[in-house]
C-alpha atoms as a PDB file:
ATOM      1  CA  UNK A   1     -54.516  -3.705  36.226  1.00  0.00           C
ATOM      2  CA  UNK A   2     -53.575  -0.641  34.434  1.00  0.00           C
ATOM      3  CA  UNK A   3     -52.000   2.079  36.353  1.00  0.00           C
ATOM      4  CA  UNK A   4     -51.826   4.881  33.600  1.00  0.00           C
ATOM      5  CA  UNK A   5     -52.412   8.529  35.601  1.00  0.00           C
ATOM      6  CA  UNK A   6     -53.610  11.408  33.598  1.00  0.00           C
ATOM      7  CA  UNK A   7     -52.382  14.186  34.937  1.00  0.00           C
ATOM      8  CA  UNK A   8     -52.755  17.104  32.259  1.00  0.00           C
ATOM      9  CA  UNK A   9     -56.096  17.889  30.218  1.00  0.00           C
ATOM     10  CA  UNK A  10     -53.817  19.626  26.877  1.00  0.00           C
ATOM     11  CA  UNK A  11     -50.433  20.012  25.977  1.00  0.00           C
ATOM     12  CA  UNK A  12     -48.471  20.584  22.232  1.00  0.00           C
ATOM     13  CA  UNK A  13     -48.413  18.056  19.964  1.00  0.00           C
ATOM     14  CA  UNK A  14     -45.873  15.682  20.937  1.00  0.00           C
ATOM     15  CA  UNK A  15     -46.755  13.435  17.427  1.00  0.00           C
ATOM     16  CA  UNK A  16     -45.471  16.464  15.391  1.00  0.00           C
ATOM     17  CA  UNK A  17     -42.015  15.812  16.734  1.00  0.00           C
ATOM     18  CA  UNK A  18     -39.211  16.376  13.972  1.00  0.00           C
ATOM     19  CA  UNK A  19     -35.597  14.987  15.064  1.00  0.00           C
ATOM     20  CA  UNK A  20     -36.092  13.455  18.397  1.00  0.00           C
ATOM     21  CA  UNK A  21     -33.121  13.584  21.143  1.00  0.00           C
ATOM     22  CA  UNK A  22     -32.143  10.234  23.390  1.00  0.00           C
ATOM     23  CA  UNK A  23     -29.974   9.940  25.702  1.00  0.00           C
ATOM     24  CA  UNK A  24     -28.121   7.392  27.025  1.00  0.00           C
ATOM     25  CA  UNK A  25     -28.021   6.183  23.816  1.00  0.00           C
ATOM     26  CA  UNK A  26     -25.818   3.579  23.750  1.00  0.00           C
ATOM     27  CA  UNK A  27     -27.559   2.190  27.294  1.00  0.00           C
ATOM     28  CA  UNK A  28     -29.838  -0.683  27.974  1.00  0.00           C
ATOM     29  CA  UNK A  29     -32.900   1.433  27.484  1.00  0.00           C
ATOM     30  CA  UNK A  30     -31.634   4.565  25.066  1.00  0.00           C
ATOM     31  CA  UNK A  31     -30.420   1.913  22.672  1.00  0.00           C
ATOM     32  CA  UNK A  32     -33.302   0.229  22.371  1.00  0.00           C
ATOM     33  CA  UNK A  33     -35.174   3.650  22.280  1.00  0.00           C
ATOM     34  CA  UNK A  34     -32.954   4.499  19.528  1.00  0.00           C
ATOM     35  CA  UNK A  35     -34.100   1.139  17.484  1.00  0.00           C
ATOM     36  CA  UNK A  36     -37.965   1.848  18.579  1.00  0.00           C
ATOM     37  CA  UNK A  37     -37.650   5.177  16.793  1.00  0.00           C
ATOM     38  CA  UNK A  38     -35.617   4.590  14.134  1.00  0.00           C
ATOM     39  CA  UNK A  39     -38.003   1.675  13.097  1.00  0.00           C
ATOM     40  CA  UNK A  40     -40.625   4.277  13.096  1.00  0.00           C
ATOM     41  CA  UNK A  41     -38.826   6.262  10.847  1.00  0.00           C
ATOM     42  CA  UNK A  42     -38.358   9.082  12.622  1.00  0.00           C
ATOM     43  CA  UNK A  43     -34.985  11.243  12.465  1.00  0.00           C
ATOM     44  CA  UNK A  44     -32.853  10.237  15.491  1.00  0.00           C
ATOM     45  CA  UNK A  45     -30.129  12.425  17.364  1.00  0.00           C
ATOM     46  CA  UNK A  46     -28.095  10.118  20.016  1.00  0.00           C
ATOM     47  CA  UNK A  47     -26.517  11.999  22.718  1.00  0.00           C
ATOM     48  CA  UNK A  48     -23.325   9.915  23.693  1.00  0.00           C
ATOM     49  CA  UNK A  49     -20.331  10.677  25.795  1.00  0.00           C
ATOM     50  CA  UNK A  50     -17.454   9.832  23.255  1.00  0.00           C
ATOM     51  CA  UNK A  51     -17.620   9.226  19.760  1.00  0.00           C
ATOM     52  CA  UNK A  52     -19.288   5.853  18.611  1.00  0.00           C
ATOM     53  CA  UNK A  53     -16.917   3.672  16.143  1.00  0.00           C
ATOM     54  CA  UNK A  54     -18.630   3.659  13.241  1.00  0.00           C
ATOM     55  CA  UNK A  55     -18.787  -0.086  13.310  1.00  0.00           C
ATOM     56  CA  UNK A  56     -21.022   0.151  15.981  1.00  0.00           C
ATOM     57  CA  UNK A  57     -23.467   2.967  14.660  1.00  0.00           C
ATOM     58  CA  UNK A  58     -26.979   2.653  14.061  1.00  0.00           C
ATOM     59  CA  UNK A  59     -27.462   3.476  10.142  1.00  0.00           C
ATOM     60  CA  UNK A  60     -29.314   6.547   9.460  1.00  0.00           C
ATOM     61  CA  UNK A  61     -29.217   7.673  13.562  1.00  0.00           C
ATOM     62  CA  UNK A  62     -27.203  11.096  14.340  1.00  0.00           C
ATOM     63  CA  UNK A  63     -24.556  10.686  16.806  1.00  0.00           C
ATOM     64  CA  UNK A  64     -23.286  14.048  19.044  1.00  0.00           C
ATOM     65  CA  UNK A  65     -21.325  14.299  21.865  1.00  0.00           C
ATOM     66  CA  UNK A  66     -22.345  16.001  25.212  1.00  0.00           C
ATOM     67  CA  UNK A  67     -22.477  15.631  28.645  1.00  0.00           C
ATOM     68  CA  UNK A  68     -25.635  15.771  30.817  1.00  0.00           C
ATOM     69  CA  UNK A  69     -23.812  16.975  33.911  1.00  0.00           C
ATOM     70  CA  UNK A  70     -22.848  19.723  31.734  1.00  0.00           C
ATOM     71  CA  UNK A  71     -26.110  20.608  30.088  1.00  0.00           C
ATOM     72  CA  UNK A  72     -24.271  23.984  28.120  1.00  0.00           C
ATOM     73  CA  UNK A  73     -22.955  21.068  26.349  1.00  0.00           C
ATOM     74  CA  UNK A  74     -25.919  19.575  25.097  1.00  0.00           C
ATOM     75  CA  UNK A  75     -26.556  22.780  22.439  1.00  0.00           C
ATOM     76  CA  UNK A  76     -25.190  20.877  19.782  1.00  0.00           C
ATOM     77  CA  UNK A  77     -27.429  18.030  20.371  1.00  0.00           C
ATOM     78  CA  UNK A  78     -30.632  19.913  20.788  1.00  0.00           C
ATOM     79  CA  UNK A  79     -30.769  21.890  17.745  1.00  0.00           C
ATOM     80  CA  UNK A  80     -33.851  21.488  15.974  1.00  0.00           C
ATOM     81  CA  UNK A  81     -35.033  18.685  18.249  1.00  0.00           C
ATOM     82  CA  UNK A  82     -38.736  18.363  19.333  1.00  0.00           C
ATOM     83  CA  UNK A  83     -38.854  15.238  21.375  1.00  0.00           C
ATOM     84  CA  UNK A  84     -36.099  14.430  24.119  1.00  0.00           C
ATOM     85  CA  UNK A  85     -35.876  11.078  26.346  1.00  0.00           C
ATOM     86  CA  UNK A  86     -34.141  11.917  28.983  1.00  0.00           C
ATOM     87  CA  UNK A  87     -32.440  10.108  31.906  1.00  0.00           C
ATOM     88  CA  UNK A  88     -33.270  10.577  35.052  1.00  0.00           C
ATOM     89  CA  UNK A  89     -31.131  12.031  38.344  1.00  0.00           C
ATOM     90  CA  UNK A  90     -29.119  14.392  36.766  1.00  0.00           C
ATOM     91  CA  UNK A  91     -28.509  17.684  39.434  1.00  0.00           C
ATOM     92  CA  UNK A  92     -28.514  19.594  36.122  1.00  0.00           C
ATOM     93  CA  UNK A  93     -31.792  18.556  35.221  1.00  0.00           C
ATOM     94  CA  UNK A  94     -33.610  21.809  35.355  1.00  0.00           C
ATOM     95  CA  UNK A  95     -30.890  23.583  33.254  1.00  0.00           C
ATOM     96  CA  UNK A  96     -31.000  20.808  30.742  1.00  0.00           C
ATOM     97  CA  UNK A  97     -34.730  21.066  30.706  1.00  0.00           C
ATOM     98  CA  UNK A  98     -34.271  25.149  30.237  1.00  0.00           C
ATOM     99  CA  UNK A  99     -31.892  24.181  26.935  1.00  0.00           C
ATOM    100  CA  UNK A 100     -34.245  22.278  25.546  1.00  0.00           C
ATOM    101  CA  UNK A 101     -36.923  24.766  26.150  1.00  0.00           C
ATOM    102  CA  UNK A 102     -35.124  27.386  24.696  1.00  0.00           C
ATOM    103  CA  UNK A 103     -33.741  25.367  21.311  1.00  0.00           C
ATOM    104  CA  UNK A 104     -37.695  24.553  20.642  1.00  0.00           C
ATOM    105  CA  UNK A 105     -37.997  21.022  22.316  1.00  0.00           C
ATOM    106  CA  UNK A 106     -42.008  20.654  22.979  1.00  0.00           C
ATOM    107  CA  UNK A 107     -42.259  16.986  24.579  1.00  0.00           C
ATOM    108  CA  UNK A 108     -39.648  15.206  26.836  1.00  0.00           C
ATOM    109  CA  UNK A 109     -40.065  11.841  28.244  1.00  0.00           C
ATOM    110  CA  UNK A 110     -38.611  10.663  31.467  1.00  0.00           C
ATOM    111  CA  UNK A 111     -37.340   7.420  32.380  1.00  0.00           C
ATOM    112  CA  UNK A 112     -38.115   6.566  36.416  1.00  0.00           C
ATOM    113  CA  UNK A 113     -39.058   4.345  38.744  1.00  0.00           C
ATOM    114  CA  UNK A 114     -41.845   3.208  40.599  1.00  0.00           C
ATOM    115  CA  UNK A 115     -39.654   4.425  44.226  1.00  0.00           C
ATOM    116  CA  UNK A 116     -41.285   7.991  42.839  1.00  0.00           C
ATOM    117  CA  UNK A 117     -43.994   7.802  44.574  1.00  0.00           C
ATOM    118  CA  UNK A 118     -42.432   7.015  47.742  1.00  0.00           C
ATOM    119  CA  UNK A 119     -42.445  10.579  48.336  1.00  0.00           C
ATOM    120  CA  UNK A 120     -39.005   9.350  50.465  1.00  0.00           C
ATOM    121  CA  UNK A 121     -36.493  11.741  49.987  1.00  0.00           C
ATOM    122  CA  UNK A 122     -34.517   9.740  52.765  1.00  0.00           C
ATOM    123  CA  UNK A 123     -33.703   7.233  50.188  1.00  0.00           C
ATOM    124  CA  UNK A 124     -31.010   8.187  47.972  1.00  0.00           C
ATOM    125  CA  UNK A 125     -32.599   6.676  44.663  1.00  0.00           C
ATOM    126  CA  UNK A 126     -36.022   7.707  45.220  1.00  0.00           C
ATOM    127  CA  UNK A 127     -34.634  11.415  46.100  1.00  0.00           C
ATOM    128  CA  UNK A 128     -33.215  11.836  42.968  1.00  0.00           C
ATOM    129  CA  UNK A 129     -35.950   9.766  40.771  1.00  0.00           C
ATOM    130  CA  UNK A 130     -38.603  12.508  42.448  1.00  0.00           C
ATOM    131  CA  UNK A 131     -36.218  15.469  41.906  1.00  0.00           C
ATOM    132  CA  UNK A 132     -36.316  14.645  38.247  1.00  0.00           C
ATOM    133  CA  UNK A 133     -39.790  14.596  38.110  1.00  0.00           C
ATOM    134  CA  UNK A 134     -40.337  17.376  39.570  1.00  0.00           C
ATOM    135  CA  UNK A 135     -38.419  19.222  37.428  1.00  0.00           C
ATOM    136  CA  UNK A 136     -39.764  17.499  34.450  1.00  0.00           C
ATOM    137  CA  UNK A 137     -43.523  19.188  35.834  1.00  0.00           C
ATOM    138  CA  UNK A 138     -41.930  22.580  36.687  1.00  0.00           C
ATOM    139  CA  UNK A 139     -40.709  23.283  33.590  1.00  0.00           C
ATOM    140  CA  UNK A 140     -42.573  24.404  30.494  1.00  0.00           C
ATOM    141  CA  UNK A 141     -42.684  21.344  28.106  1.00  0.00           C
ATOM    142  CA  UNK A 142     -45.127  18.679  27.685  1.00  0.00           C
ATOM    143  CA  UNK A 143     -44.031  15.521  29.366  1.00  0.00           C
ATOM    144  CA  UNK A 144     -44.182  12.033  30.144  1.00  0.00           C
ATOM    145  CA  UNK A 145     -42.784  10.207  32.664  1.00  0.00           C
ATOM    146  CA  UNK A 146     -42.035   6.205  32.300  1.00  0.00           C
ATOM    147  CA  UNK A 147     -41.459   4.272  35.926  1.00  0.00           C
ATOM    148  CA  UNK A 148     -40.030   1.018  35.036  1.00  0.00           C
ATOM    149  CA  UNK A 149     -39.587  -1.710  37.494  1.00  0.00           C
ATOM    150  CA  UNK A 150     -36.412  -3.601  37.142  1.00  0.00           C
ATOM    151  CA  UNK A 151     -34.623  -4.366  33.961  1.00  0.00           C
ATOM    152  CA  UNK A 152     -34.071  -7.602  32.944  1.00  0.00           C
ATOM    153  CA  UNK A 153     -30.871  -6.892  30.852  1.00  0.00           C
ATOM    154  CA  UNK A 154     -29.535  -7.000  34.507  1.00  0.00           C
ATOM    155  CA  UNK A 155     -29.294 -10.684  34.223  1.00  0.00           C
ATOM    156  CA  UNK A 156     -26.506  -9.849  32.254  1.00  0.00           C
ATOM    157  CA  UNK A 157     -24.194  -9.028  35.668  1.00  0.00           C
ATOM    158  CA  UNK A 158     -24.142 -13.058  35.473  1.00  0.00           C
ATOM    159  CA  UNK A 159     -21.724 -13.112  32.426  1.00  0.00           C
ATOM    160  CA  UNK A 160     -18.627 -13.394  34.165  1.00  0.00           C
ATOM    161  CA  UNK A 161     -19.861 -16.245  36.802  1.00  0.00           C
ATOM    162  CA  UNK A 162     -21.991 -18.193  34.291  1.00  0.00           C
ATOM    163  CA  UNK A 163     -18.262 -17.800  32.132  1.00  0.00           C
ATOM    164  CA  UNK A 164     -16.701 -19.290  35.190  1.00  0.00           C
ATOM    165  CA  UNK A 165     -19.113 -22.388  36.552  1.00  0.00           C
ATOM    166  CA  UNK A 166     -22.477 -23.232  36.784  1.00  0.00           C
ATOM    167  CA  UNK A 167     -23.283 -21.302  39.967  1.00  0.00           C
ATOM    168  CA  UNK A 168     -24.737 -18.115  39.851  1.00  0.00           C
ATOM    169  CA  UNK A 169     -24.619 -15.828  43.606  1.00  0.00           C
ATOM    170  CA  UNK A 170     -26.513 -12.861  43.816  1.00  0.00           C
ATOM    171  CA  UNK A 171     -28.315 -10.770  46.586  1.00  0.00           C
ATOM    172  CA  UNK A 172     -31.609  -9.715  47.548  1.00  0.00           C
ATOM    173  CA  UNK A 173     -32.597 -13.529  46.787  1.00  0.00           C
ATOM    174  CA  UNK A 174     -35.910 -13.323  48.495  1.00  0.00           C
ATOM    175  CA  UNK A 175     -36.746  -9.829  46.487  1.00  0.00           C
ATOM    176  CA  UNK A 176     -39.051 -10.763  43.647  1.00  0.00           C
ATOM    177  CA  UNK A 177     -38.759  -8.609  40.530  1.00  0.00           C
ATOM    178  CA  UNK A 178     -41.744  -7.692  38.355  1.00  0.00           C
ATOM    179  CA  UNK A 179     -38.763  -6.957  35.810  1.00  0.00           C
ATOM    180  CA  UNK A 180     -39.387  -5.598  31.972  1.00  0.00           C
ATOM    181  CA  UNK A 181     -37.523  -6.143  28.695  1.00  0.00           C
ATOM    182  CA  UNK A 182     -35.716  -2.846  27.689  1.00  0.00           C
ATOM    183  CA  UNK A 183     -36.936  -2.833  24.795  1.00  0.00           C
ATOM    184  CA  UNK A 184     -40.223  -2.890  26.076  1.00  0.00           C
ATOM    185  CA  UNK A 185     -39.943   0.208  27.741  1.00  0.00           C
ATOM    186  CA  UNK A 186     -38.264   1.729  25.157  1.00  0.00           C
ATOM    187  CA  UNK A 187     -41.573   1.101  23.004  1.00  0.00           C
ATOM    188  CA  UNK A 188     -43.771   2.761  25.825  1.00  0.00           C
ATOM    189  CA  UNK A 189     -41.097   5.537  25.532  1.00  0.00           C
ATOM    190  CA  UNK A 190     -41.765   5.612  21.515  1.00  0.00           C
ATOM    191  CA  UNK A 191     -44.899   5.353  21.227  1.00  0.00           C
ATOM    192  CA  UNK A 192     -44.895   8.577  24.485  1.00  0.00           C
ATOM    193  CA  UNK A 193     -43.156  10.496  21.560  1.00  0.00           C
ATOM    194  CA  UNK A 194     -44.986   9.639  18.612  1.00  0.00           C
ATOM    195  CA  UNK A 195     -48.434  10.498  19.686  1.00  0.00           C
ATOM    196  CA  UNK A 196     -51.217  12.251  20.840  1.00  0.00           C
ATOM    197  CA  UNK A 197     -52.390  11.549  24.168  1.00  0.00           C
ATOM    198  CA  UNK A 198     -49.830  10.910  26.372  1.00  0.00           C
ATOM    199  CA  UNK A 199     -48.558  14.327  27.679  1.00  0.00           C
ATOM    200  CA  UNK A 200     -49.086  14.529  31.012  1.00  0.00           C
ATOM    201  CA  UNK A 201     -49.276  10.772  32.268  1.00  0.00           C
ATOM    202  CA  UNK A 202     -47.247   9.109  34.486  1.00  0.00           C
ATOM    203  CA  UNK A 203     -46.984   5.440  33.093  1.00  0.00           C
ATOM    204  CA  UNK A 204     -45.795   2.494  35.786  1.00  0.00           C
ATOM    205  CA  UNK A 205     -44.183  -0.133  33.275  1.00  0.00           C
ATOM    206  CA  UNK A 206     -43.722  -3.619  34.380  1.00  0.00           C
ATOM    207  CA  UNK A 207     -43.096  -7.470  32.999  1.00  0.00           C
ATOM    208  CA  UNK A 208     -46.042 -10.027  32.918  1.00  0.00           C
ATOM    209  CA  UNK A 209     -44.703 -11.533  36.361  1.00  0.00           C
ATOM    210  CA  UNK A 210     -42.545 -11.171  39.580  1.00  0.00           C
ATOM    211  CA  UNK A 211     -39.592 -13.622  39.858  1.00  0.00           C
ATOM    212  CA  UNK A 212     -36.799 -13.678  41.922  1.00  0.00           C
ATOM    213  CA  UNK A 213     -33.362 -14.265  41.013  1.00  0.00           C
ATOM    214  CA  UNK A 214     -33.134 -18.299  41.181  1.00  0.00           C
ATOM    215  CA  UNK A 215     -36.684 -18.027  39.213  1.00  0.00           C
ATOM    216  CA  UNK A 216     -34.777 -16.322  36.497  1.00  0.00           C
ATOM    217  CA  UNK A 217     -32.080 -18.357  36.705  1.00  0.00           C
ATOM    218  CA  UNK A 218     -33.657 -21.509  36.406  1.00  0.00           C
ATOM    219  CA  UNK A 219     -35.589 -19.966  33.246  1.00  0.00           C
ATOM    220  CA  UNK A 220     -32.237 -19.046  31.908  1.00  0.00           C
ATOM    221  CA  UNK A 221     -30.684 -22.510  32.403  1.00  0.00           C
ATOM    222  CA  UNK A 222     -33.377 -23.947  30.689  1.00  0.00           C
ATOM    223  CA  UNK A 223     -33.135 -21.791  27.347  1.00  0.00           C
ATOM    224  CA  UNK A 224     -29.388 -22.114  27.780  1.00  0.00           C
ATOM    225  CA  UNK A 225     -29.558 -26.215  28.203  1.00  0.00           C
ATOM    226  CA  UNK A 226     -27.305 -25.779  31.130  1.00  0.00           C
ATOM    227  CA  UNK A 227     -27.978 -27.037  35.074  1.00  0.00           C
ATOM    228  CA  UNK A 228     -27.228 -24.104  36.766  1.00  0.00           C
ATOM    229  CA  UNK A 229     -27.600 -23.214  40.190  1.00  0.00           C
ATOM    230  CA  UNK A 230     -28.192 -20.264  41.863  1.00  0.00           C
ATOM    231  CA  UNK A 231     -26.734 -19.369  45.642  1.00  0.00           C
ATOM    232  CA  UNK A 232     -28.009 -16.349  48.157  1.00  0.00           C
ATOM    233  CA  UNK A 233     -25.135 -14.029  48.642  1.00  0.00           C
ATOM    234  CA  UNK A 234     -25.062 -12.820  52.604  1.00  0.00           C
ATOM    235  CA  UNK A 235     -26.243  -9.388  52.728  1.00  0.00           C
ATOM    236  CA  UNK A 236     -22.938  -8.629  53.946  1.00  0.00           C
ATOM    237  CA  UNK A 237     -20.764 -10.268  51.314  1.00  0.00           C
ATOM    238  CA  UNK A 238     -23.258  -8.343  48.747  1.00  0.00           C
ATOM    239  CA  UNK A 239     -22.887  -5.049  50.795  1.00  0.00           C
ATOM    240  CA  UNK A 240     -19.074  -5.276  50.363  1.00  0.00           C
ATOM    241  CA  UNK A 241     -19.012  -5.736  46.927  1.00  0.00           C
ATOM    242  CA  UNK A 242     -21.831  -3.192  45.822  1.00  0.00           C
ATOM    243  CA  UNK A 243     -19.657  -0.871  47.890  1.00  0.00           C
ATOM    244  CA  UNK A 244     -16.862  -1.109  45.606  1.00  0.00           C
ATOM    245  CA  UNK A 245     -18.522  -0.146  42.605  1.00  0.00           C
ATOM    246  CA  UNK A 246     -20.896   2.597  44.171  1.00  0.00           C
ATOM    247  CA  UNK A 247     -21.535   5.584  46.674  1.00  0.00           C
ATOM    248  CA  UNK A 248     -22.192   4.366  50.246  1.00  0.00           C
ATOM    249  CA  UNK A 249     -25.999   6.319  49.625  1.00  0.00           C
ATOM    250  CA  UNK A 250     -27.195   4.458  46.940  1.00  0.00           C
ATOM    251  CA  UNK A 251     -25.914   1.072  48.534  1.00  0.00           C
ATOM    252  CA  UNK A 252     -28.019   1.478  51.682  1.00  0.00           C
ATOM    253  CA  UNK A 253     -30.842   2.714  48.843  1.00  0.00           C
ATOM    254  CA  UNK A 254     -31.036  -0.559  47.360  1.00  0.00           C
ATOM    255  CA  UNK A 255     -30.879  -2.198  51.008  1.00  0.00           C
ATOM    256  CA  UNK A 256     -33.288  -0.296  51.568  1.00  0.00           C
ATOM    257  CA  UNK A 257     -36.065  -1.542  48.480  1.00  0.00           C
ATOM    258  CA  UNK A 258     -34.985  -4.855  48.610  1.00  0.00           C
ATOM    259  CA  UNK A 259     -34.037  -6.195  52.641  1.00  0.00           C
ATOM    260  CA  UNK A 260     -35.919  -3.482  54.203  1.00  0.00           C
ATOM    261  CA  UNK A 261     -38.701  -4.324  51.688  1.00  0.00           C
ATOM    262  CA  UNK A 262     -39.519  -0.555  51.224  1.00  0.00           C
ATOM    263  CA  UNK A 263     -40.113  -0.756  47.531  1.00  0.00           C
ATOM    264  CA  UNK A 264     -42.880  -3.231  46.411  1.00  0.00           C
ATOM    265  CA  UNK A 265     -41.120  -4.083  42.934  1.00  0.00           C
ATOM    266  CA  UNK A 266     -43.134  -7.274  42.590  1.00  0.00           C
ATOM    267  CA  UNK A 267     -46.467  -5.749  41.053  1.00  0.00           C
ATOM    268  CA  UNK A 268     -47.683  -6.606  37.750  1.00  0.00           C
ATOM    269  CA  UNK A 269     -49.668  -4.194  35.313  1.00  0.00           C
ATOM    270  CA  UNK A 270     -50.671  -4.415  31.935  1.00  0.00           C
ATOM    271  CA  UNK A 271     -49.558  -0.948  31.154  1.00  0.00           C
ATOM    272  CA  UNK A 272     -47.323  -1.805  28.175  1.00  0.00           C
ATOM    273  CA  UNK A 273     -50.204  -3.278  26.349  1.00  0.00           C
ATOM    274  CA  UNK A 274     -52.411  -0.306  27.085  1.00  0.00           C
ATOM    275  CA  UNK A 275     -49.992   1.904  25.334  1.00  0.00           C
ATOM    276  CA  UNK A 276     -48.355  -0.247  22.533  1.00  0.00           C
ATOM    277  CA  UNK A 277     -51.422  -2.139  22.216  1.00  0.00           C
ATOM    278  CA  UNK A 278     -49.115  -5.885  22.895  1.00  0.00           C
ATOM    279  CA  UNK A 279     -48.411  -7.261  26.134  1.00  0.00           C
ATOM    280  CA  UNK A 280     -45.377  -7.487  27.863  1.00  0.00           C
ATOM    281  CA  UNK A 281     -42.617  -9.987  26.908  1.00  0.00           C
ATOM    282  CA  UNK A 282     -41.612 -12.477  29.294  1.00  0.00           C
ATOM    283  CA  UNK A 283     -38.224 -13.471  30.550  1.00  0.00           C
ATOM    284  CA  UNK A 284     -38.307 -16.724  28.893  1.00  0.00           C
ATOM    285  CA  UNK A 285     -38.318 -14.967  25.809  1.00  0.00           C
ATOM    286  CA  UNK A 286     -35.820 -12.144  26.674  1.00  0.00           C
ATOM    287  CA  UNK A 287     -33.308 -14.851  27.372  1.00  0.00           C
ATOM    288  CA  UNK A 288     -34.013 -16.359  24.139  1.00  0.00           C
ATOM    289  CA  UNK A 289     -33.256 -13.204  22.276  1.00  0.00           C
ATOM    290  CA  UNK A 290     -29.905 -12.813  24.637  1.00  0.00           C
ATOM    291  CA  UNK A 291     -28.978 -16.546  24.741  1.00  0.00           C
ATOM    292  CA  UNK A 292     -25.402 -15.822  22.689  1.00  0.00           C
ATOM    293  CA  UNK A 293     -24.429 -13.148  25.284  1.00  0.00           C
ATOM    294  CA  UNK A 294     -24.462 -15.794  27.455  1.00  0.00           C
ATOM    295  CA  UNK A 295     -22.488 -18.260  25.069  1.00  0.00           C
END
């Protein structure tokens, strides 16, 4: 099922895009979106915090510094640009939408989730995910906005235990995941930016099928040629321990999506293959690409 919404009739020309703007460039998703467009052979601008040892540059990509919760900052970066992909849940977002505006950008595309359309403002991720949409609609560029379900580069959080043993524990265990390749998304995001027809829409991106986390693992053992096993982590233990490495709000959030069961993550859609015209990739073959980050 494709869930593609069309929600604008015209808007400018997105494809005539000179040097397009990404940030979180050196993330999960803005790196890849960096390789998607730079394979295109488009000029590149990556927004980044601190400066990028050369050794790990991109060739040909232009790296600036500036920071989206200062969005004065980001002059530098949007000089001349015509295409932005921009994070989401930023409180500056409308003033970094009014820079880009103003320095000439015409299309931006936001990344988001599928907890959007909620409409729950109670929840602390879907408040700010719907807050960046709407100020993606409100302002005056074309736009697109990309809802992914979740990543799979998450299965990298394993590292350190897979490092340590065989045993892998993790919450949410009974939460299954319809989760996407980055770079997958990225190339929704690309292809958003590159042409004609996609101002205005709100894609829902998701992988070919909903796993949970001991499905995943299992798949990962297998490309690994390891027995691995996975363990539930008590919601409390997990509570604890997400605690420590976030705000209280977003830890109930995720309690929220995943005990609660308020966010149906599990759905499958074929909307990657609608716009890049190739279907999804599947974990078995993410974790193929990513076996030596495992090693």
């Amino acid at each position: 099922m494709s869930t593609i919404e069309d929600r604008s009739a015209s808007a400018p020309d997105g494809g005539a895009a000179a040097v397009i703007l990404v940030t979180g460039a050196t993330g999960n998703v803005g790196a890849e979106v960096v390789r998607a467009l730079t394979e295109a052979g488009r000029p590149v601008r990556a927004l980044v915090r601190r400066e990028v040892p050369h050794a790990r540059r991109t060739p040909g990509v232009e790296y600036v510094v500036g920071d989206l919760n200062a969005p004065e900052s980001l002059k530098p970066a949007l000089h001349e640009a015509r295409g932005l992909f921009l994070l989401p849940g930023y409180p500056g977002t409308p003033e970094i939408l009014a820079e880009a505006e103003q320095a000439g950008v015409e299309h931006v595309v936001l990344l988001s989730s599928p907890s959007a359309a909620s409409g729950d403002r109670g929840n602390a991720v879907a408040r700010y995910m719907i807050e960046s949409e709407e100020a993606v609609r409100a302002s005056g560029l074309a736009w697109t906005v990309v809802r992914s379900s979740g990543f799979m580069s998450n299965t990298l959080e394993w590292r350190p235990q897979l490092a340590a043993g065989d045993v892998v524990r993790a919450p949410f265990a009974d939460a299954p995941i319809a989760a996407i390749d980055p770079a997958d998304i990225a190339a929704v995001v690309a292809a958003s930016l590159l042409a004609d027809g996609h101002q205005g829409r709100i894609y829902h991106v998701t992988g070919p099928e909903a796993l949970r986390p001991a499905d995943r693992l299992r798949t990962l053992a297998a490309v690994l040629g390891r027995d691995l096993r996975f363990e539930a982590q008590p919601n409390d233990e997990a509570r604890a321990e997400m605690l420590a490495a976030m705000p209280a709000e977003y830890v109930d959030a995720f309690f929220d999506f995943y005990v609660t069961g308020s966010l149906d993550d599990s759905q499958v859609n074929t909307a990657v293959q609608d716009v890049t015209g190739r279907p999804a990739r599947t974990f078995e073959q993410w974790a193929a690409a990513h076996a030596e980050a495992f090693a």
